[in-house]
Each structure stands twice: as structure tokens, then as C-alpha cells.
C-alpha atoms as a PDB file:
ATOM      1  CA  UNK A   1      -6.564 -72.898 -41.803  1.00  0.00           C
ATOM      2  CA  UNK A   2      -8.670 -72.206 -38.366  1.00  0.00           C
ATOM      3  CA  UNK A   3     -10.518 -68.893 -38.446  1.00  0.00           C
ATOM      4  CA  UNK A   4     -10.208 -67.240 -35.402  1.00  0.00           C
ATOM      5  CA  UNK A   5     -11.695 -64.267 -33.551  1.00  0.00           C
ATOM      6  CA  UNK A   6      -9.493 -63.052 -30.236  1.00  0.00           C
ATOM      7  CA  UNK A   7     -11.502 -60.778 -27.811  1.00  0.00           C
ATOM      8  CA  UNK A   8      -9.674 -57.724 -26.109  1.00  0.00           C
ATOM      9  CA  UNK A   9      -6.859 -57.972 -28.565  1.00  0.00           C
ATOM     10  CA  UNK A  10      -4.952 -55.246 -26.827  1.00  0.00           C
ATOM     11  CA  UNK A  11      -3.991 -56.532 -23.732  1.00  0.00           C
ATOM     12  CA  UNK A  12      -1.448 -59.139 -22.965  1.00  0.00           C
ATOM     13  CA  UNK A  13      -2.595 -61.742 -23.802  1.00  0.00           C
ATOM     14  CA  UNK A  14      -4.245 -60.696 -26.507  1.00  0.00           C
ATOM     15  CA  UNK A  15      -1.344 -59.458 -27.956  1.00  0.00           C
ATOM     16  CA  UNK A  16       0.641 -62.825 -27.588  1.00  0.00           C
ATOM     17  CA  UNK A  17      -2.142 -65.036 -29.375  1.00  0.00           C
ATOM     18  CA  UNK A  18      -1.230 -62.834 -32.444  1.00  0.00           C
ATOM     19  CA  UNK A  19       2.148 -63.117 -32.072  1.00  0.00           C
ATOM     20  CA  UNK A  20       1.229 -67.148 -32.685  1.00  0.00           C
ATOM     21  CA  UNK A  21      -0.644 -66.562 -35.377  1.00  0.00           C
ATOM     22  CA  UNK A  22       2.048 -64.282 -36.573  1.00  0.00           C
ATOM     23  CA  UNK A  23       4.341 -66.936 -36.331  1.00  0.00           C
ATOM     24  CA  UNK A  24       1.485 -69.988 -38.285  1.00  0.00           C
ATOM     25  CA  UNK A  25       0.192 -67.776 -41.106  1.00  0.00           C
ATOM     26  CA  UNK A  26      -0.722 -71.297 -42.306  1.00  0.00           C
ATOM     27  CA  UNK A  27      -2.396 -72.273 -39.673  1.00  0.00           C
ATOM     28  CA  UNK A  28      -4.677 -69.405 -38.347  1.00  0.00           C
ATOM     29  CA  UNK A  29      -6.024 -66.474 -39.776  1.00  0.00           C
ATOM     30  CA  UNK A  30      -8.168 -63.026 -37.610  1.00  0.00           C
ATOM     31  CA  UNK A  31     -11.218 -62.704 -38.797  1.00  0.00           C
ATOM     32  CA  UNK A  32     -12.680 -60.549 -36.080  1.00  0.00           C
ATOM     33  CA  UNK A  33     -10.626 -58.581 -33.341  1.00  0.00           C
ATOM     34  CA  UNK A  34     -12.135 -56.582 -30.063  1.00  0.00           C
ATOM     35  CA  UNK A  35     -10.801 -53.669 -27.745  1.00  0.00           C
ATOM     36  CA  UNK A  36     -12.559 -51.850 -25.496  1.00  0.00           C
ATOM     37  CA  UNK A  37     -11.224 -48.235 -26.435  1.00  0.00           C
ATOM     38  CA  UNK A  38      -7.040 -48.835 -27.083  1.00  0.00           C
ATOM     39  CA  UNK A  39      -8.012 -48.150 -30.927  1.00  0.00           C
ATOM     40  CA  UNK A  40      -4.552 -46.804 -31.802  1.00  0.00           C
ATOM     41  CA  UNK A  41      -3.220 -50.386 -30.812  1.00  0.00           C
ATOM     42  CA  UNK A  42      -6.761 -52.075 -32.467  1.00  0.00           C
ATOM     43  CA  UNK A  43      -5.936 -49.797 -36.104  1.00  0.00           C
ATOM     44  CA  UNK A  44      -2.222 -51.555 -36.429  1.00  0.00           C
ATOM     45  CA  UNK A  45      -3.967 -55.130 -35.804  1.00  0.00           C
ATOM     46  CA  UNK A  46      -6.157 -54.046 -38.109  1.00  0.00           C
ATOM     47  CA  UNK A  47      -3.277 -52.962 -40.540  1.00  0.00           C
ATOM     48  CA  UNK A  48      -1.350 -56.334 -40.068  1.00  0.00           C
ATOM     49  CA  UNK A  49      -3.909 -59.145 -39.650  1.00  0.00           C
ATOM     50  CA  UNK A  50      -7.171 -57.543 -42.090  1.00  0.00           C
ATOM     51  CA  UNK A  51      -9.628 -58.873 -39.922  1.00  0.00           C
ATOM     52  CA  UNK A  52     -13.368 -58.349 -41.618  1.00  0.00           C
ATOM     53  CA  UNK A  53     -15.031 -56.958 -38.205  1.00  0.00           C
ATOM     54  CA  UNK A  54     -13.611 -55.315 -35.357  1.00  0.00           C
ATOM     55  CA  UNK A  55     -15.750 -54.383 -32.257  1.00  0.00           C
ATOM     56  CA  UNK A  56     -15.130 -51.241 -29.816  1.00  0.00           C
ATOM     57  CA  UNK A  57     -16.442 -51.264 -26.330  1.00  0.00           C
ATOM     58  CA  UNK A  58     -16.361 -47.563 -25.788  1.00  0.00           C
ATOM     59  CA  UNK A  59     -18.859 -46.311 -28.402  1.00  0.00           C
ATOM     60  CA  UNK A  60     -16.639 -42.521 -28.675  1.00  0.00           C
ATOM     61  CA  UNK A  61     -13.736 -44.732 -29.485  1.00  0.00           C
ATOM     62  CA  UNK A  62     -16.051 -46.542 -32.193  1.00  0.00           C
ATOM     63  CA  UNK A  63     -17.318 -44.095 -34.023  1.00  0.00           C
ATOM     64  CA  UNK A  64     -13.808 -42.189 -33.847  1.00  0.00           C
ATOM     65  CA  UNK A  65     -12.001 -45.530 -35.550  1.00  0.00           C
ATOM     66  CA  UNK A  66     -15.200 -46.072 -37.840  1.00  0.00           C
ATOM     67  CA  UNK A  67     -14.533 -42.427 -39.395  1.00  0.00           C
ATOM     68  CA  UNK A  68     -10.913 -42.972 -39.795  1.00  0.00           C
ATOM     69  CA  UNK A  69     -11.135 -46.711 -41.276  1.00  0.00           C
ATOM     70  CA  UNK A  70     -14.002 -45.927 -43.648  1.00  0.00           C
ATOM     71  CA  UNK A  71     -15.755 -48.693 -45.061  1.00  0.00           C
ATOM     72  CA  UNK A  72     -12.471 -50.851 -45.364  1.00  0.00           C
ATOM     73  CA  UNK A  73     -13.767 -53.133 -42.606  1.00  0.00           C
ATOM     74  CA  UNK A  74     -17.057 -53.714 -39.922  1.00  0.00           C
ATOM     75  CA  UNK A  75     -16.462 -51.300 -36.820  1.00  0.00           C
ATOM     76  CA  UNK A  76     -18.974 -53.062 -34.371  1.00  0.00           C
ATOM     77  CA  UNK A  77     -19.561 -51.387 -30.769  1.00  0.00           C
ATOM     78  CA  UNK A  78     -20.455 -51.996 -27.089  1.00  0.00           C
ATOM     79  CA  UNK A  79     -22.105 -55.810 -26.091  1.00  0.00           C
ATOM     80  CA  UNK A  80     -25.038 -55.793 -29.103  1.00  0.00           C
ATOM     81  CA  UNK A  81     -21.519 -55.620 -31.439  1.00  0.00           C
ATOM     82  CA  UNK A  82     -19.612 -58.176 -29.570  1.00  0.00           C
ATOM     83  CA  UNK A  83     -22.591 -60.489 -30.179  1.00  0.00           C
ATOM     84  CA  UNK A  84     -22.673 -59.852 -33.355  1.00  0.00           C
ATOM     85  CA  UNK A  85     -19.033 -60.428 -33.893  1.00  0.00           C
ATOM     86  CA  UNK A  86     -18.923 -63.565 -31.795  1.00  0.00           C
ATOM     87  CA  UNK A  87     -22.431 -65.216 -33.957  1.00  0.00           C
ATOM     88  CA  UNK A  88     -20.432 -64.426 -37.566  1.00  0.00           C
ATOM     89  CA  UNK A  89     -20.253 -67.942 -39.430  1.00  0.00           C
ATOM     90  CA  UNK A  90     -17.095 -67.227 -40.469  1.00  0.00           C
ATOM     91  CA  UNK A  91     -15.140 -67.687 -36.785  1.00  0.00           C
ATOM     92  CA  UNK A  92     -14.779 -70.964 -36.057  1.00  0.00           C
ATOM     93  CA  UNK A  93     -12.436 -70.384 -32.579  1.00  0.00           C
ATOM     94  CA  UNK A  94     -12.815 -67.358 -30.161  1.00  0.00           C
ATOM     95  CA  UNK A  95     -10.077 -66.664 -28.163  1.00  0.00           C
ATOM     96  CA  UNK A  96     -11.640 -65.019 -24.928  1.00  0.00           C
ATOM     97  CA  UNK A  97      -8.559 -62.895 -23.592  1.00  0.00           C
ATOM     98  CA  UNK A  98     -11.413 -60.332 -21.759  1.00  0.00           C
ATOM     99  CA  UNK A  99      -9.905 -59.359 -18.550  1.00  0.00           C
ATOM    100  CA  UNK A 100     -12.494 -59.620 -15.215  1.00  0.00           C
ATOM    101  CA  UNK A 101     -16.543 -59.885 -15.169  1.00  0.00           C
ATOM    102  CA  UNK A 102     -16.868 -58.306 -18.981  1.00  0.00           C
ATOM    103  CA  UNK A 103     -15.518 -61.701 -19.970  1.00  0.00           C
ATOM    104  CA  UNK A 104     -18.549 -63.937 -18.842  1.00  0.00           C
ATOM    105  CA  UNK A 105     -21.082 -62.322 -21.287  1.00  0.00           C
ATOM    106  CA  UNK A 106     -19.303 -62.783 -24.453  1.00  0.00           C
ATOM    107  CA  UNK A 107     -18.263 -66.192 -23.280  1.00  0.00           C
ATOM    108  CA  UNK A 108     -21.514 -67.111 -22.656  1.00  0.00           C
ATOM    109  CA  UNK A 109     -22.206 -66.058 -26.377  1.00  0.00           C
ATOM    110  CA  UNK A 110     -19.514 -68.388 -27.631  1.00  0.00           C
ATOM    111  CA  UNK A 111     -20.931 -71.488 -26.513  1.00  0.00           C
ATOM    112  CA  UNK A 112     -23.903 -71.090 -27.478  1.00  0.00           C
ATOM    113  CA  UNK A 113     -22.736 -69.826 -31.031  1.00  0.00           C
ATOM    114  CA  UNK A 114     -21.142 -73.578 -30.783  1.00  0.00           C
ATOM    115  CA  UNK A 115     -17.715 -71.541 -31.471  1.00  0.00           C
ATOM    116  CA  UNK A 116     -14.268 -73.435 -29.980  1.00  0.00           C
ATOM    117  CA  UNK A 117     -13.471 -71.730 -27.397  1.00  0.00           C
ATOM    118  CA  UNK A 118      -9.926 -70.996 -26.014  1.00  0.00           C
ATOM    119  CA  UNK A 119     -10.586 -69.050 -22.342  1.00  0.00           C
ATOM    120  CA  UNK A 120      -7.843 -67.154 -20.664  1.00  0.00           C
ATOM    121  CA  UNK A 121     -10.295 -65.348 -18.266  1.00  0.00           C
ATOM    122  CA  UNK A 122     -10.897 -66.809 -14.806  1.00  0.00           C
ATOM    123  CA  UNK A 123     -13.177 -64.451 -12.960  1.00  0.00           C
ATOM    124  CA  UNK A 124     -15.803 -65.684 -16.067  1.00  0.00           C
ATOM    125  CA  UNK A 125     -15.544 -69.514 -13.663  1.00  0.00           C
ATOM    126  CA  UNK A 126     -15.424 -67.721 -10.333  1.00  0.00           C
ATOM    127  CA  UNK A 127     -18.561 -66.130 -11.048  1.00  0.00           C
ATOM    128  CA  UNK A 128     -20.196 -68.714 -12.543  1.00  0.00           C
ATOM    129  CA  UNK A 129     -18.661 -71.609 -13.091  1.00  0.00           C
ATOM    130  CA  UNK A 130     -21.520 -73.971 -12.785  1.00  0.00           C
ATOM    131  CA  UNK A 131     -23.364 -72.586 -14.972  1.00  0.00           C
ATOM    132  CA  UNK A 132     -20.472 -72.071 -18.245  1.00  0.00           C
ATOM    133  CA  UNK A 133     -19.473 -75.511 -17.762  1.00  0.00           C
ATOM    134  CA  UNK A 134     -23.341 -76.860 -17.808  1.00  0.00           C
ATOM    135  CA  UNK A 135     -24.124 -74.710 -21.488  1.00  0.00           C
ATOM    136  CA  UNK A 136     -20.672 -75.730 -22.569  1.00  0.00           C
ATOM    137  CA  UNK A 137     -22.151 -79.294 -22.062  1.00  0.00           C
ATOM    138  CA  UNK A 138     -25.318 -78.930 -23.356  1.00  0.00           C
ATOM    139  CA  UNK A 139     -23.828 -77.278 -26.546  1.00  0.00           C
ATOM    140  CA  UNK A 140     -20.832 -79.467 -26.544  1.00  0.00           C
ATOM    141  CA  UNK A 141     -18.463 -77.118 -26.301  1.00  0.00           C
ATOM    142  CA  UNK A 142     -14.860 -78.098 -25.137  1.00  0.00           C
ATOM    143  CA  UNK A 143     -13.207 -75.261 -23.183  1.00  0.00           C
ATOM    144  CA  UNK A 144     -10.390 -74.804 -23.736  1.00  0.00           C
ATOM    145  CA  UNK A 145      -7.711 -73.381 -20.978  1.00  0.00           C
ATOM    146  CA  UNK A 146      -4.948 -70.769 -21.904  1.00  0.00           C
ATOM    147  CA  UNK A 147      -3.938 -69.746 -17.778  1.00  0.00           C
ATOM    148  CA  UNK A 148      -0.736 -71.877 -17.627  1.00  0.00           C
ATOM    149  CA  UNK A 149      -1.671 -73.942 -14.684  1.00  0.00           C
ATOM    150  CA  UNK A 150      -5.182 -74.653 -16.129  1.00  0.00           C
ATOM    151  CA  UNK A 151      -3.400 -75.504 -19.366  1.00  0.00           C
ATOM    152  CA  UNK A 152      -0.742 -78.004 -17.652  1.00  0.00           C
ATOM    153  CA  UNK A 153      -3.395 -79.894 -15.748  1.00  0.00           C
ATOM    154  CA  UNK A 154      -5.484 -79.846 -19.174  1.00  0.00           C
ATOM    155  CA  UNK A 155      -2.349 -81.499 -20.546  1.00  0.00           C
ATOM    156  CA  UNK A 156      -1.692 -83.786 -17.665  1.00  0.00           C
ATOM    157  CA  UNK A 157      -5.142 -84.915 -18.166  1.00  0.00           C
ATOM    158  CA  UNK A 158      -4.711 -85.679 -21.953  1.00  0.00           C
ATOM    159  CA  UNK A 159      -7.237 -83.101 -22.599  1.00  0.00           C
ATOM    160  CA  UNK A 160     -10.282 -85.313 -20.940  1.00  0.00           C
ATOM    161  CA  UNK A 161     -11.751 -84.978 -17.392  1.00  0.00           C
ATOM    162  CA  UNK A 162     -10.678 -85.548 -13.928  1.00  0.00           C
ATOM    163  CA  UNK A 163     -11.285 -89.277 -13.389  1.00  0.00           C
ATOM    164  CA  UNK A 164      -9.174 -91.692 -11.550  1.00  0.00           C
ATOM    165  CA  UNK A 165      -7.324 -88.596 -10.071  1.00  0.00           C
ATOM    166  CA  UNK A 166      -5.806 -88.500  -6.628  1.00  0.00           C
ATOM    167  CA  UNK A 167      -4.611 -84.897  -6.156  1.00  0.00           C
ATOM    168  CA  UNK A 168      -3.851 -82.227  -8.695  1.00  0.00           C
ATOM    169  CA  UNK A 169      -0.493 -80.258  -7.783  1.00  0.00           C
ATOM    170  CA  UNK A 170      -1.514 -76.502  -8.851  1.00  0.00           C
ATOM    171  CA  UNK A 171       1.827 -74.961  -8.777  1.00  0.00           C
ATOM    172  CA  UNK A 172       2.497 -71.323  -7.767  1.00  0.00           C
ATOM    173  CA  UNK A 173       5.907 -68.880  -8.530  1.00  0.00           C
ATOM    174  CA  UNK A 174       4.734 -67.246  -5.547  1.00  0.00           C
ATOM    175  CA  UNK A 175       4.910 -64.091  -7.237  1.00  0.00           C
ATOM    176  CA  UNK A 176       8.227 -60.933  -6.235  1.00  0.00           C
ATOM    177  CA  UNK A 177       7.513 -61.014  -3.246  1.00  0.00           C
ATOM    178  CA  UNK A 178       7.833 -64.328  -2.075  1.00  0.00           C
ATOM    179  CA  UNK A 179      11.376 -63.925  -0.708  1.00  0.00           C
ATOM    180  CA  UNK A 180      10.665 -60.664   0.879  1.00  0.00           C
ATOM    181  CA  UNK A 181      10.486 -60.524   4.959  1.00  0.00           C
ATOM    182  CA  UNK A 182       6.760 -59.609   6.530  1.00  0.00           C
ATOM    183  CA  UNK A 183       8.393 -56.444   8.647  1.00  0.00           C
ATOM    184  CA  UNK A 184       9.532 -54.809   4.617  1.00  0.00           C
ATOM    185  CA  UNK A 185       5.924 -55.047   3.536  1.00  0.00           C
ATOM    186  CA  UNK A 186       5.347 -51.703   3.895  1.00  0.00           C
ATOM    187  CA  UNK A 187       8.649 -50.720   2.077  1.00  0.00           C
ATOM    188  CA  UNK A 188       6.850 -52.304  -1.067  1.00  0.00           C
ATOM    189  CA  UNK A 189       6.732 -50.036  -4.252  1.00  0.00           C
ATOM    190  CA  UNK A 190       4.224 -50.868  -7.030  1.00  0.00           C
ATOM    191  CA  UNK A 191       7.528 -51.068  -9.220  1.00  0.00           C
ATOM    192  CA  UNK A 192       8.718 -54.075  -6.716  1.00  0.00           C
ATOM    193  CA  UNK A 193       5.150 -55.782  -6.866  1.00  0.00           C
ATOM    194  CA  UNK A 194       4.971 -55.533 -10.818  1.00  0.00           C
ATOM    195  CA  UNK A 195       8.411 -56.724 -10.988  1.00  0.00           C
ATOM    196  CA  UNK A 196       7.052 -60.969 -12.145  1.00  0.00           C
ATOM    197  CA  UNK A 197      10.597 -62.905 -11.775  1.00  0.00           C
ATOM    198  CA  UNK A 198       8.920 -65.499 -14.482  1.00  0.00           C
ATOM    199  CA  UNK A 199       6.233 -64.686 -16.021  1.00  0.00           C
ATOM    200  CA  UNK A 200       5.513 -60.984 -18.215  1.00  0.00           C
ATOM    201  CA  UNK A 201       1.583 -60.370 -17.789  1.00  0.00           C
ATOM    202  CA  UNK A 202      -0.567 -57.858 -17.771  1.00  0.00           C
ATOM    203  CA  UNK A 203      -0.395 -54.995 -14.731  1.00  0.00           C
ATOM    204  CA  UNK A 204      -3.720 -57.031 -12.506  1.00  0.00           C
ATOM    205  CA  UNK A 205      -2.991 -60.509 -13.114  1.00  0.00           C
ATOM    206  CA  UNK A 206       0.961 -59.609 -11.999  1.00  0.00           C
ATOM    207  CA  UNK A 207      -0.389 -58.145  -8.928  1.00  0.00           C
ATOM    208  CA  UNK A 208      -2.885 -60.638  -8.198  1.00  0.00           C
ATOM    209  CA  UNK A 209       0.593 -62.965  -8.702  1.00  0.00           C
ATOM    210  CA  UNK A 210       2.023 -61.063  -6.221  1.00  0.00           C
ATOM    211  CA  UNK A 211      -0.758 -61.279  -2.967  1.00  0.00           C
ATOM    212  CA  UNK A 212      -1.540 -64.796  -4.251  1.00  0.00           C
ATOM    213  CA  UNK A 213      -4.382 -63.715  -4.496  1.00  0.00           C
ATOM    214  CA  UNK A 214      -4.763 -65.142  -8.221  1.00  0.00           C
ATOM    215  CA  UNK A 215      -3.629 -68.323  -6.774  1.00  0.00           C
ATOM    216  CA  UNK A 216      -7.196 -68.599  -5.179  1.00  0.00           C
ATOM    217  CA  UNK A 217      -8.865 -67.681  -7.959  1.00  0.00           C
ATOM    218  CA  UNK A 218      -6.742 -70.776 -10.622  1.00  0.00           C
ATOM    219  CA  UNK A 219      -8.470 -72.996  -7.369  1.00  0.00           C
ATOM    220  CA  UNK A 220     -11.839 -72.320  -7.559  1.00  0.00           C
ATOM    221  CA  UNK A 221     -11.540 -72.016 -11.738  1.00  0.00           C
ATOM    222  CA  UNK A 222      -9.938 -75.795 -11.430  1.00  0.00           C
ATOM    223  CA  UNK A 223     -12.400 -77.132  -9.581  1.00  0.00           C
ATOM    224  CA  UNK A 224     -14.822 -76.005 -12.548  1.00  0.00           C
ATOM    225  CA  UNK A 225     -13.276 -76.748 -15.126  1.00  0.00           C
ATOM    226  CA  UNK A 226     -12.508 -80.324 -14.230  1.00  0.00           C
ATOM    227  CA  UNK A 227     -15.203 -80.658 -11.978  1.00  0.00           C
ATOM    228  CA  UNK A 228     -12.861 -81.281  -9.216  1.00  0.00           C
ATOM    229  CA  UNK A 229     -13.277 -80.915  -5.040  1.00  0.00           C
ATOM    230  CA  UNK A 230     -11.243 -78.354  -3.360  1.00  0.00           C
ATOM    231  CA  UNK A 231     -10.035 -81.442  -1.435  1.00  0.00           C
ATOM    232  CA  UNK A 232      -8.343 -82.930  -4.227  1.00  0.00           C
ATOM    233  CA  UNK A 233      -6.419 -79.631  -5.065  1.00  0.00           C
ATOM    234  CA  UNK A 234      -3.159 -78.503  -3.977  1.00  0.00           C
ATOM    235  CA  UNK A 235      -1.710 -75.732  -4.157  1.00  0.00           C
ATOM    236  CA  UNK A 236       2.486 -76.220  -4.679  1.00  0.00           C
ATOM    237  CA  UNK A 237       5.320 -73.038  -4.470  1.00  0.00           C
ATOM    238  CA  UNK A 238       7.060 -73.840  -6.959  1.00  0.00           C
ATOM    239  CA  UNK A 239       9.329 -70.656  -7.780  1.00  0.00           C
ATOM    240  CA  UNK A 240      11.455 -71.937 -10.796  1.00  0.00           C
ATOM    241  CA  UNK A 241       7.771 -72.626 -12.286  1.00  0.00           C
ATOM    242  CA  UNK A 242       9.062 -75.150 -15.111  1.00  0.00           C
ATOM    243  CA  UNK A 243       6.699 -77.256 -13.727  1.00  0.00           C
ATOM    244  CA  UNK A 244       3.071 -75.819 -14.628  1.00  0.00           C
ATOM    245  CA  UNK A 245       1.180 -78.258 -12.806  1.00  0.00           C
ATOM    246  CA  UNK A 246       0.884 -81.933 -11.851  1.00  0.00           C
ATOM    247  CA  UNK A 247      -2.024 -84.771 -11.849  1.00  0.00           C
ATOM    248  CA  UNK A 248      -1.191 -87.981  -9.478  1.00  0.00           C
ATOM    249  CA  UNK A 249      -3.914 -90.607 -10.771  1.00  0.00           C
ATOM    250  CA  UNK A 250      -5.189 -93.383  -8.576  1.00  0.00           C
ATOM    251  CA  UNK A 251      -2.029 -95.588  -9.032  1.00  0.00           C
ATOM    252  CA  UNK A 252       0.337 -93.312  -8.200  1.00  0.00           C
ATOM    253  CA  UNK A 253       1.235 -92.043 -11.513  1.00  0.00           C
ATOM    254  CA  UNK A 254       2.076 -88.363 -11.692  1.00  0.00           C
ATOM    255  CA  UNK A 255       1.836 -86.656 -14.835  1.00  0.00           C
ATOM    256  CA  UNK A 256       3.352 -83.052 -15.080  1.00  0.00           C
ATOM    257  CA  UNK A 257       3.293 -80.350 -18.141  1.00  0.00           C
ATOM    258  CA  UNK A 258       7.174 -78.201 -18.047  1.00  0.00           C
ATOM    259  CA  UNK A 259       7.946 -76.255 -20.620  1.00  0.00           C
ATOM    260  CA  UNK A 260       9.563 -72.322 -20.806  1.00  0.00           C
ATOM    261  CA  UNK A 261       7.921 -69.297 -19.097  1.00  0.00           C
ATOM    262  CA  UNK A 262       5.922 -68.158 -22.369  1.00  0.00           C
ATOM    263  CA  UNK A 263       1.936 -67.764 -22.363  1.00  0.00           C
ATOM    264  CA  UNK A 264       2.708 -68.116 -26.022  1.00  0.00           C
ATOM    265  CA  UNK A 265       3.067 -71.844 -24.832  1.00  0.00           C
ATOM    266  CA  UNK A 266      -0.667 -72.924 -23.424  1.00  0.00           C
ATOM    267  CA  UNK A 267      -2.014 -70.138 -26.055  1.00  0.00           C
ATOM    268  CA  UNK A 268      -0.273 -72.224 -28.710  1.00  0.00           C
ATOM    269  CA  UNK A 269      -1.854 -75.444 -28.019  1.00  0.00           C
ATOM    270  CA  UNK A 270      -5.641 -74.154 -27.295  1.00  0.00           C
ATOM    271  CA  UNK A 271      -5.639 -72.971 -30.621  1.00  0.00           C
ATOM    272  CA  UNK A 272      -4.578 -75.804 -32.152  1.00  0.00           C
ATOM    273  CA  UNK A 273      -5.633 -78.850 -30.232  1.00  0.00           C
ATOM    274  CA  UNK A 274      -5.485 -81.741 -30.580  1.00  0.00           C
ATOM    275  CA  UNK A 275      -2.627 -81.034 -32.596  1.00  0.00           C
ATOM    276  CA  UNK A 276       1.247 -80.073 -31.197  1.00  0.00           C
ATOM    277  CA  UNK A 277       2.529 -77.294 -33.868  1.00  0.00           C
ATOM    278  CA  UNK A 278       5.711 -76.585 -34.404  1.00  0.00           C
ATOM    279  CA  UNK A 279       7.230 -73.848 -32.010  1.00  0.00           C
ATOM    280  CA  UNK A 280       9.981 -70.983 -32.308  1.00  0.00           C
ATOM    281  CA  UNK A 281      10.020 -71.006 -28.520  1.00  0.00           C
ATOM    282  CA  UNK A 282      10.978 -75.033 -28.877  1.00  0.00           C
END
């Protein structure tokens, strides 16, 4: 059994890596959960999965949480308690599911800590790629990707590095809007633009989807991860996305991850890599 710590437990996806561990209760187990203030959500995690620390971001939503839990389990708060979560010896994986810059902190505190890490935060590369993938090498870290396309070309890649590759094929739904004309732009409701026709994500990431604007963002986070030039990457609309991504090697050989529309998929296999678990999405 992997002990495992997931960071902003709230949000989507979050909330999908303990649906997976709901679904292996042999497999994984929460030892440590985080929020930054959604502590109505945090207190049933904390009901279900009896996690041993918990860490608030917003220190009013701390203490309130800490006075209704009692001494039943660790309320940590702000960045000194995310540390301090993140360094327990128990956690063996962290699961950084931190939406924008608030990630890179915390993730830079994971490697270090020598922890596995399994990253579904992006903007943590875009900022600073360079330097997350140098400390993940000089602690030897693997990181671990969760985004889908990140995860395919992981896959593709059978989990090593980019070598012998020709072009990676970074595929793209192109979002609700893809279909719609340029002159009904302006007709566009935030309903329309958080209306995903694959994937169910969180409100940003959706409408990030939707300008393709996240699109760049997968680019520049490739080209870290897998130490890759923006020449050899590609992006592909592809808007039946069973095809997550592609790698064509140096013979000609294309290898490409398909599998449902579920981020319960890639979450899956992060957390238990280099093993393939049984699935109730299979």
C-alpha cells in the first residue's frame, strides 16, 4: 500500500485522484490532504479517507476547521503547514493537483523531500521549468505527469526521455468553440465556453481549453518535461481526443496513448507506475 498525500484536494482534480483511491483501497491510502479554504468539502475527505494531517491555506478557514475537528487529526495552515505536511515521513507520493503559481512552491518542497511526485499543474513548468526539472535531477526525482497529453507522451515514451524522437504529436479537442464561426464570437456566453464536449475540468483549465490558450501552455510544459525543442512539437486538432498524444521515433515508428475521456485515466497510472492497475473505467 502507497501512502499518499494529494494537494488542493477540493478541486477537480483533486477530487478524481480520490475517487481512484476510492476505487484501490488496497492499493493507496491519504495520509495528508490540502485546501486552501473549501473546508466544508476538506471535513467530508476528512470523514471518508482519515488522513493524519490536513493543511488550510486561508488561516480563518484553519482555525475555524481546527475548532470543529478537535484533536481528531493535524489542522496545518498557510505555506510553513504545507511544508510541514509535504516533509512528513509517512507520504511516500504527493499528488500536486495546486491550480496556477501556488503550485511551484510546494512542488519544489516535494523533490527535495525525495517524495514521488505525480504533477497535474503546468504553470509550476511555465514558470520554471528549468529549474524543477534540474532539482528533480539532482534529487532523483521522477515526475510524474497527470495532464492527459503530458501523460500520453509519458506513455508513448515508455516512461523514459525523449531520445531518438522525431516529432511529438500534442493533440488538442480544440475546446466548444472550435466549430463556432469568428463573426458569433461575440454571441459567446460563459455557459457556451464552459460547455468541454470531452473532457469535465475545472472552470480555468475549461476556459483555457476553450481560447487554446492551455494548448500553449501543455507546449512549453513538454518541452520541459522531456527536454524537448519547440521544433520537435506539434500541436494536432484532434476533436474526438481518443488519441492523447503521439511520439514518431527516428524510424518512423509512431507510438500513441488512446484510451476514454477520464482524468481518472493518466491520474491512475502516476500513482501507480510502473504498474497498470486494474480499472472500472476499462
Amino acid at each position: 500500500m502507497k501512502n499518499i498525500a494529494v494537494l488542493g484536494s477540493s478541486g477537480s482534480i483533486g477530487q478524481s485522484t480520490l475517487e481512484v483511491v476510492r476505487s484501490l483501497p488496497q492499493q493507496f491510502k491519504i495520509v495528508a490532504l490540502s485546501v486552501n479554504s473549501d473546508i466544508v468539502k476538506l471535513k467530508q475527505q476528512i470523514k471518508e479517507f482519515q488522513p493524519k494531517l490536513v493543511c488550510v491555506g486561508n488561516p480563518r478557514a484553519a482555525a475555524k476547521l481546527r475548532a470543529s475537528l478537535g484533536s481528531s487529526v493535524k489542522v496545518l495552515c498557510g505555506q510553513e503547514g504545507l511544508d510541514e505536511l509535504i516533509k512528513d515521513k509517512d507520504i511516500q507520493q504527493v499528488m500536486v493537483a495546486i491550480t496556477g503559481s501556488a503550485a511551484l512552491a510546494p512542488l519544489i518542497s516535494a523533490i527535495k523531500s525525495g517524495k514521488e511526485i505525480a504533477l497535474a499543474n503546468k504553470e509550476a513548468l511555465v514558470m520554471a521549468g528549468a529549474m524543477v526539472m534540474r532539482l528533480a535531477k539532482e534529487h532523483k526525482v521522477l515526475i510524474r505527469p497527470v495532464d492527459s497529453e503530458q501523460s500520453a507522451i509519458w506513455q508513448s515514451l515508455g516512461g523514459g526521455c525523449a531520445v531518438n524522437v522525431r516529432q511529438v504529436y500534442l493533440t488538442a479537442s480544440g475546446g466548444p468553440l472550435w466549430s463556432l464561426p469568428r463573426s458569433k464570437f461575440k454571441q459567446v456566453t460563459i455557459e457556451k465556453v464552459l460547455q468541454h464536449p470531452r473532457w469535465k475540468m475545472g472552470r480555468k483549465i475549461t476556459v483555457d481549453s476553450a481560447t487554446l490558450m492551455n494548448k500553449g501552455l501543455e507546449l512549453l510544459e513538454a518541452m520541459f518535461l522531456f527536454n524537448l525543442g519547440v521544433e520537435k512539437i506539434k500541436v494536432l486538432i484532434h476533436p474526438e481526443a481518443l488519441i492523447h498524444s503521439m511520439v514518431e521515433f527516428n524510424d518512423g515508428v509512431i507510438m500513441a496513448q488512446l484510451s476514454v475521456t477520464d482524468m481518472r485515466v493518466p491520474i491512475q497510472y502516476a500513482l501507480s507506475y510502473p504498474e497498470r492497475l486494474p480499472s472500472k473505467l476499462a
